[in-house]
N, C-alpha and C. Protein backbone atom coordinates (compact mmCIF):
# COMPACT_ATOMS: atom_id res chain seq x y z
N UNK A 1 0.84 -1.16 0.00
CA UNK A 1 0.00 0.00 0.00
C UNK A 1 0.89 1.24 0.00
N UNK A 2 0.85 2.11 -0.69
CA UNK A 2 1.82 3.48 -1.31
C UNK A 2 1.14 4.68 -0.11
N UNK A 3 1.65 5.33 0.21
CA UNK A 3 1.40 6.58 0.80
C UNK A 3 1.97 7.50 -0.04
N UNK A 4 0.84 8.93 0.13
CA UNK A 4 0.97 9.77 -0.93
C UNK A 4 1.22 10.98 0.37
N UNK A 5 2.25 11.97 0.07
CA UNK A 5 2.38 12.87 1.72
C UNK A 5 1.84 13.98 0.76
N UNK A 6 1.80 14.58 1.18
CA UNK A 6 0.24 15.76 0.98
C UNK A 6 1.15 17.29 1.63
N UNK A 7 2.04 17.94 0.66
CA UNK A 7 2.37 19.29 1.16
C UNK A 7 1.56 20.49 1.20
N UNK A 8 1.22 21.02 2.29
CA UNK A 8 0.33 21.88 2.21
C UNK A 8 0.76 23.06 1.53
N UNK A 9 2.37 23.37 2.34
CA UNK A 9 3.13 24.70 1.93
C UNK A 9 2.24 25.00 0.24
N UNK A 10 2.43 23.47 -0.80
CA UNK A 10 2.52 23.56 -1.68
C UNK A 10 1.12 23.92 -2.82
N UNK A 11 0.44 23.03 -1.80
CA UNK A 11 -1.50 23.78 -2.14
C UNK A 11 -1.29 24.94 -1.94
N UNK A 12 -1.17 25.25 -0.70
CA UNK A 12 -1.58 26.86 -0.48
C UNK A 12 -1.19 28.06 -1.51
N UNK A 13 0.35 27.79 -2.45
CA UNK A 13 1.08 28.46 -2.82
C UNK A 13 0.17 28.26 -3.97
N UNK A 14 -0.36 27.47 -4.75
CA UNK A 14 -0.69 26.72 -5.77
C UNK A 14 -1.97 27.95 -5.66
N UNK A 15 -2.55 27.95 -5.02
CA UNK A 15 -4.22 28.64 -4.52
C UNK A 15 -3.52 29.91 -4.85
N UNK A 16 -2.83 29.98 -3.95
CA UNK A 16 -2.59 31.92 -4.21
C UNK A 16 -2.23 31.88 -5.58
N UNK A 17 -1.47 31.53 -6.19
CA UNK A 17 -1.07 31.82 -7.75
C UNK A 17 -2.39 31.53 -8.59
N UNK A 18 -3.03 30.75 -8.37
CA UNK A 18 -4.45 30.75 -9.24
C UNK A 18 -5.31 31.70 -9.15
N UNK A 19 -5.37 32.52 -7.77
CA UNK A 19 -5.81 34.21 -8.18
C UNK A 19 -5.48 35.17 -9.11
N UNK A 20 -6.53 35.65 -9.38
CA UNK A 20 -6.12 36.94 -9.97
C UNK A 20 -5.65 38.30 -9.60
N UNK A 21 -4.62 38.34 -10.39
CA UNK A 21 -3.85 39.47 -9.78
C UNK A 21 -3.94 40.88 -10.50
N UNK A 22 -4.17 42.02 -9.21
CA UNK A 22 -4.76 43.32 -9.67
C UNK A 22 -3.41 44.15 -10.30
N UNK A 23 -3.62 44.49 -12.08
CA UNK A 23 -2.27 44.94 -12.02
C UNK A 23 -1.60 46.40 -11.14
N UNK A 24 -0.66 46.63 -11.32
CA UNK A 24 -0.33 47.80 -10.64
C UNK A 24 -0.50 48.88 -10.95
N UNK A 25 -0.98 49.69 -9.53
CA UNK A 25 -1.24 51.17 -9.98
C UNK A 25 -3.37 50.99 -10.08
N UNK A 26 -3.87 50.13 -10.46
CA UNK A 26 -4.98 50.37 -11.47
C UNK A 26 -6.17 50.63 -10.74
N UNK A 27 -6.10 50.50 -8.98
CA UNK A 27 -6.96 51.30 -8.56
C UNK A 27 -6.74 52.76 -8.24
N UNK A 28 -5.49 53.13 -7.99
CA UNK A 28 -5.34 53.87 -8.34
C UNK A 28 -6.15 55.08 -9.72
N UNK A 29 -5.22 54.44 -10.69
CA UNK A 29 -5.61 54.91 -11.85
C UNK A 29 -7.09 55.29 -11.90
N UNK A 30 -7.70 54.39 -11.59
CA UNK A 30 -9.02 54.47 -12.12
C UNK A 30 -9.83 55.77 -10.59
N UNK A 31 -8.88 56.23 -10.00
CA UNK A 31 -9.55 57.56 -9.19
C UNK A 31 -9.46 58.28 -9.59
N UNK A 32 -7.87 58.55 -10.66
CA UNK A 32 -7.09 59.47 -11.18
C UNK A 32 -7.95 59.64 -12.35
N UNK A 33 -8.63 58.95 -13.57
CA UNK A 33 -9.28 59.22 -14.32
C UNK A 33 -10.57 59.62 -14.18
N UNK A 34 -11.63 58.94 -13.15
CA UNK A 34 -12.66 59.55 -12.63
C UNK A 34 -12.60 60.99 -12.11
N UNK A 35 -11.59 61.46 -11.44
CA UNK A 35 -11.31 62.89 -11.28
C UNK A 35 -10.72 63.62 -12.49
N UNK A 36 -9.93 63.10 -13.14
CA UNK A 36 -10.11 63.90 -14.63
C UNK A 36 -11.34 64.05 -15.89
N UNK A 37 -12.06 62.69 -15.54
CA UNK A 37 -13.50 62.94 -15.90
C UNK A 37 -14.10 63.97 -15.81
N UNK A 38 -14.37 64.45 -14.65
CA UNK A 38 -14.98 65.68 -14.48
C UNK A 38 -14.48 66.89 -15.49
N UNK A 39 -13.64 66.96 -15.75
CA UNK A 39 -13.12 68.30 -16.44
C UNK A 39 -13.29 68.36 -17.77
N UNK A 40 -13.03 66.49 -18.61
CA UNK A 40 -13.37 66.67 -19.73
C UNK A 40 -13.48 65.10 -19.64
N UNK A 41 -15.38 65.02 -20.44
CA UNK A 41 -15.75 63.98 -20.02
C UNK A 41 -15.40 62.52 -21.02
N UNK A 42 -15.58 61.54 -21.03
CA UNK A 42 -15.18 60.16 -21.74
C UNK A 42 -15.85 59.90 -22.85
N UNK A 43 -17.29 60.21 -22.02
CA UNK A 43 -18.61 60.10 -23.52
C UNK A 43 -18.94 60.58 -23.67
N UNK A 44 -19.61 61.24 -24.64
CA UNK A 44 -20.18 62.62 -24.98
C UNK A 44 -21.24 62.16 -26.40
N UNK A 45 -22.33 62.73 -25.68
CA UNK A 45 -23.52 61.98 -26.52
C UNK A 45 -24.23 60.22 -26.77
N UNK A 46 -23.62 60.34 -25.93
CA UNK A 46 -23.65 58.53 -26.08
C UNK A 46 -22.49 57.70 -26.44
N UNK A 47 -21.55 58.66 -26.94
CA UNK A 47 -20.18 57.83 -27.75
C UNK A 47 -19.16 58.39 -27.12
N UNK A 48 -18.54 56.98 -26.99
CA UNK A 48 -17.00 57.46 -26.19
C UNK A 48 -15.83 58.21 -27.28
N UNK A 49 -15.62 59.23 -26.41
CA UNK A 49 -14.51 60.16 -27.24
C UNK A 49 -13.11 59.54 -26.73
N UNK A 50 -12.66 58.80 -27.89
CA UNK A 50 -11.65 58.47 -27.73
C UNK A 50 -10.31 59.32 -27.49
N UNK A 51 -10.44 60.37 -27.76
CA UNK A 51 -8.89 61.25 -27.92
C UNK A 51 -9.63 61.96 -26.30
N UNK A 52 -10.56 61.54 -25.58
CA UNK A 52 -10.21 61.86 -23.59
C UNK A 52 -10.05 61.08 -23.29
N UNK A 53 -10.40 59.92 -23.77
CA UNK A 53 -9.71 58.34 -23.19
C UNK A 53 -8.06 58.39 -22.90
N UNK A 54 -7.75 58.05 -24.56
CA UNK A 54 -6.15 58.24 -24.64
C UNK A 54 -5.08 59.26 -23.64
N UNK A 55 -5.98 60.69 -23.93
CA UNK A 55 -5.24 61.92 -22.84
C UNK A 55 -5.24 61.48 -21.18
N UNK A 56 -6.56 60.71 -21.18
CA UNK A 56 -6.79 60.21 -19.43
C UNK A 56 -5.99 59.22 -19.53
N UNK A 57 -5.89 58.73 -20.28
CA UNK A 57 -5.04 57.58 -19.99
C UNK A 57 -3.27 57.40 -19.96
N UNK A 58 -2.86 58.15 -20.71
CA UNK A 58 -1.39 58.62 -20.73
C UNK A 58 -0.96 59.50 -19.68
N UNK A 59 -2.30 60.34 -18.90
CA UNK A 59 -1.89 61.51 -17.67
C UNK A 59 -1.76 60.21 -16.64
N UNK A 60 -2.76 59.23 -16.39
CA UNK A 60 -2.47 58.19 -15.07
C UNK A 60 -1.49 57.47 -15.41
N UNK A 61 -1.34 56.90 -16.54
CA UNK A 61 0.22 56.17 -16.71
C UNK A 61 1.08 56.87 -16.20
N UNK A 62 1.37 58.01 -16.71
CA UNK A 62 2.41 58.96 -15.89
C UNK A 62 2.60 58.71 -14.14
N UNK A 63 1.06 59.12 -13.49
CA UNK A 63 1.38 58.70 -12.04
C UNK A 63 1.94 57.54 -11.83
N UNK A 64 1.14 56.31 -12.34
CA UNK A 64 1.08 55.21 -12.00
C UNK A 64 2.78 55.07 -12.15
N UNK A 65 3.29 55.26 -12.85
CA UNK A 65 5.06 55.31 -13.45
C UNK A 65 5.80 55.48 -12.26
N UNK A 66 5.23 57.29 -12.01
CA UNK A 66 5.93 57.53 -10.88
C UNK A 66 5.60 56.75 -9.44
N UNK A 67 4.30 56.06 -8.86
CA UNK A 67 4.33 55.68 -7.82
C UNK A 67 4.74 54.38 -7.22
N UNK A 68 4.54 53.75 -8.74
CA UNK A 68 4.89 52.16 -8.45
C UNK A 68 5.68 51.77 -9.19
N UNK A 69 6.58 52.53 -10.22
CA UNK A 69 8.57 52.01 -10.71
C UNK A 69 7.96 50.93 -11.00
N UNK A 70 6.69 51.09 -12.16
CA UNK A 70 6.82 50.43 -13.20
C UNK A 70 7.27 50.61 -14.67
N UNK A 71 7.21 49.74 -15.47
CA UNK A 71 7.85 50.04 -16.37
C UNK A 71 6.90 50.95 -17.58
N UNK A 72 6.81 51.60 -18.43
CA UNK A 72 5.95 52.71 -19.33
C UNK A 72 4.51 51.81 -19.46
N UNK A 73 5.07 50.58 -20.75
CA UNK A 73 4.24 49.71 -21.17
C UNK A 73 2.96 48.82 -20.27
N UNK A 74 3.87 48.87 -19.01
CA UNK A 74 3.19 48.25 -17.90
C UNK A 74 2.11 49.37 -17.03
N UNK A 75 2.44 50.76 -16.94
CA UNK A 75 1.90 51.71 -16.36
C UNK A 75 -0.14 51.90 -17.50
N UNK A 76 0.96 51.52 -18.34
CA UNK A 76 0.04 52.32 -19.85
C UNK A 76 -1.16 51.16 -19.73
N UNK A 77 -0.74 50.05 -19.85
CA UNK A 77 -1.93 48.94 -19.38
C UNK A 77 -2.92 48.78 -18.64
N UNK A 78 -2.31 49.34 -17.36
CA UNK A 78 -3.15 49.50 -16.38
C UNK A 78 -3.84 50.62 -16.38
N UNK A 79 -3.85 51.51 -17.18
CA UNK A 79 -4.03 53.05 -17.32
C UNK A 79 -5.14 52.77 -18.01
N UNK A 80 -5.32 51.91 -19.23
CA UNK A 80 -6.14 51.97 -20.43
C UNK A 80 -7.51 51.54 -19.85
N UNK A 81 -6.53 49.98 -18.60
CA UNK A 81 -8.05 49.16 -18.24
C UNK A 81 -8.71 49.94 -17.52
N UNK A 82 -8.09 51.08 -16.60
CA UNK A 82 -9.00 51.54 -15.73
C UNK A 82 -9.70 52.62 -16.42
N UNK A 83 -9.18 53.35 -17.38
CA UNK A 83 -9.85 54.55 -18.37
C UNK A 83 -10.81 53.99 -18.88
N UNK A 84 -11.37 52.61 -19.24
CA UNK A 84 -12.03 52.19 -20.61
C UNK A 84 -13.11 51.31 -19.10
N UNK A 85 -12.69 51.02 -18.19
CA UNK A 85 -13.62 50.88 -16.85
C UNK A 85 -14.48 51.74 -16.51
N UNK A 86 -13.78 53.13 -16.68
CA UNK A 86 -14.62 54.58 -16.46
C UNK A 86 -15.75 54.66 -17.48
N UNK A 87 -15.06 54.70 -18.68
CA UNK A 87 -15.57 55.16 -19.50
C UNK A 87 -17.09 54.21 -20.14
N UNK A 88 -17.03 53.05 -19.62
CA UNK A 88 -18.27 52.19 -19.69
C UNK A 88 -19.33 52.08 -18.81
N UNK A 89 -18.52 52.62 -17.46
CA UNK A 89 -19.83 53.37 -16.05
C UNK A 89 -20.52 54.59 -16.70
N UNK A 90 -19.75 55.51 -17.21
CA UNK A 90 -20.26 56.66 -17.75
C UNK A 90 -21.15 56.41 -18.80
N UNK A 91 -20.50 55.72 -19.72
CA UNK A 91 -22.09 55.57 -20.96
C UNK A 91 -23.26 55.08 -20.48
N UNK A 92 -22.56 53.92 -19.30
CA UNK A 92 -24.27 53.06 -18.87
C UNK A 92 -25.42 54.37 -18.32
N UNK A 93 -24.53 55.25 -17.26
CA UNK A 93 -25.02 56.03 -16.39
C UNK A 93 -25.91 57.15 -17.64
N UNK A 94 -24.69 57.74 -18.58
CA UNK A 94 -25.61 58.33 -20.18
C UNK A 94 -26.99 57.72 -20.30
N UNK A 95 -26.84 56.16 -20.71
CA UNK A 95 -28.34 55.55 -21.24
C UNK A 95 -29.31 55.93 -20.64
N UNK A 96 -28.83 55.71 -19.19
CA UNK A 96 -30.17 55.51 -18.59
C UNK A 96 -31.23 56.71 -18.09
C-alpha cells in the first residue's frame, strides 16, 4: 500500500497563484481618471470620445510610473483598463 504525503506549503502556494492578480497602480488609476472625468468627459452623446480616453489615460500612466517604478508599457496597461472601466460606467449612467 503506497502513501501519498500531501504538502500543504505547496497547495496553499498553488491557490494563491491561481488568483487573480490586480495589475499595478490600477486602482489607483481608475480615481485618477474619474477625477479627470470631471473636467473633460469620456462620452459625450452617447459615444466614447476616444482622444479623452487616450489623454486620461497617458496623464495616469504617468502617475502610476511615478508611484509604483513600473515600467511605461506596464503603467500604460493599467491606465487603459481603468480609463475604458470609467468610460463604460459613464455611458451606462448616459443611457439611462
Amino acid at each position: 500500500m503506497s502513501h501519498r504525503t500531501v504538502s500543504w506549503t505547496r497547495i496553499d502556494r498553488a491557490g494563491r497563484d491561481a488568483r487573480a492578480k490586480i495589475p499595478a497602480g490600477l486602482l489607483g488609476a481608475r480615481a485618477l481618471v474619474q477625477l479627470g472625468a470631471r473636467t473633460r468627459p469620456l462620452v459625450v452623446a452617447g459615444q466614447y470620445d476616444r482622444a479623452a480616453i487616450m489623454a486620461a489615460a497617458c496623464k495616469a500612466a504617468t502617475g502610476i510610473q511615478e508611484r509604483c517604478g513600473v515600467s511605461r508599457a506596464e503603467a500604460m496597461s493599467s491606465a487603459l483598463k481603468a480609463t475604458w472601466q470609467v468610460a463604460k460606467v459613464s455611458r451606462r449612467q448616459f443611457a439611462s
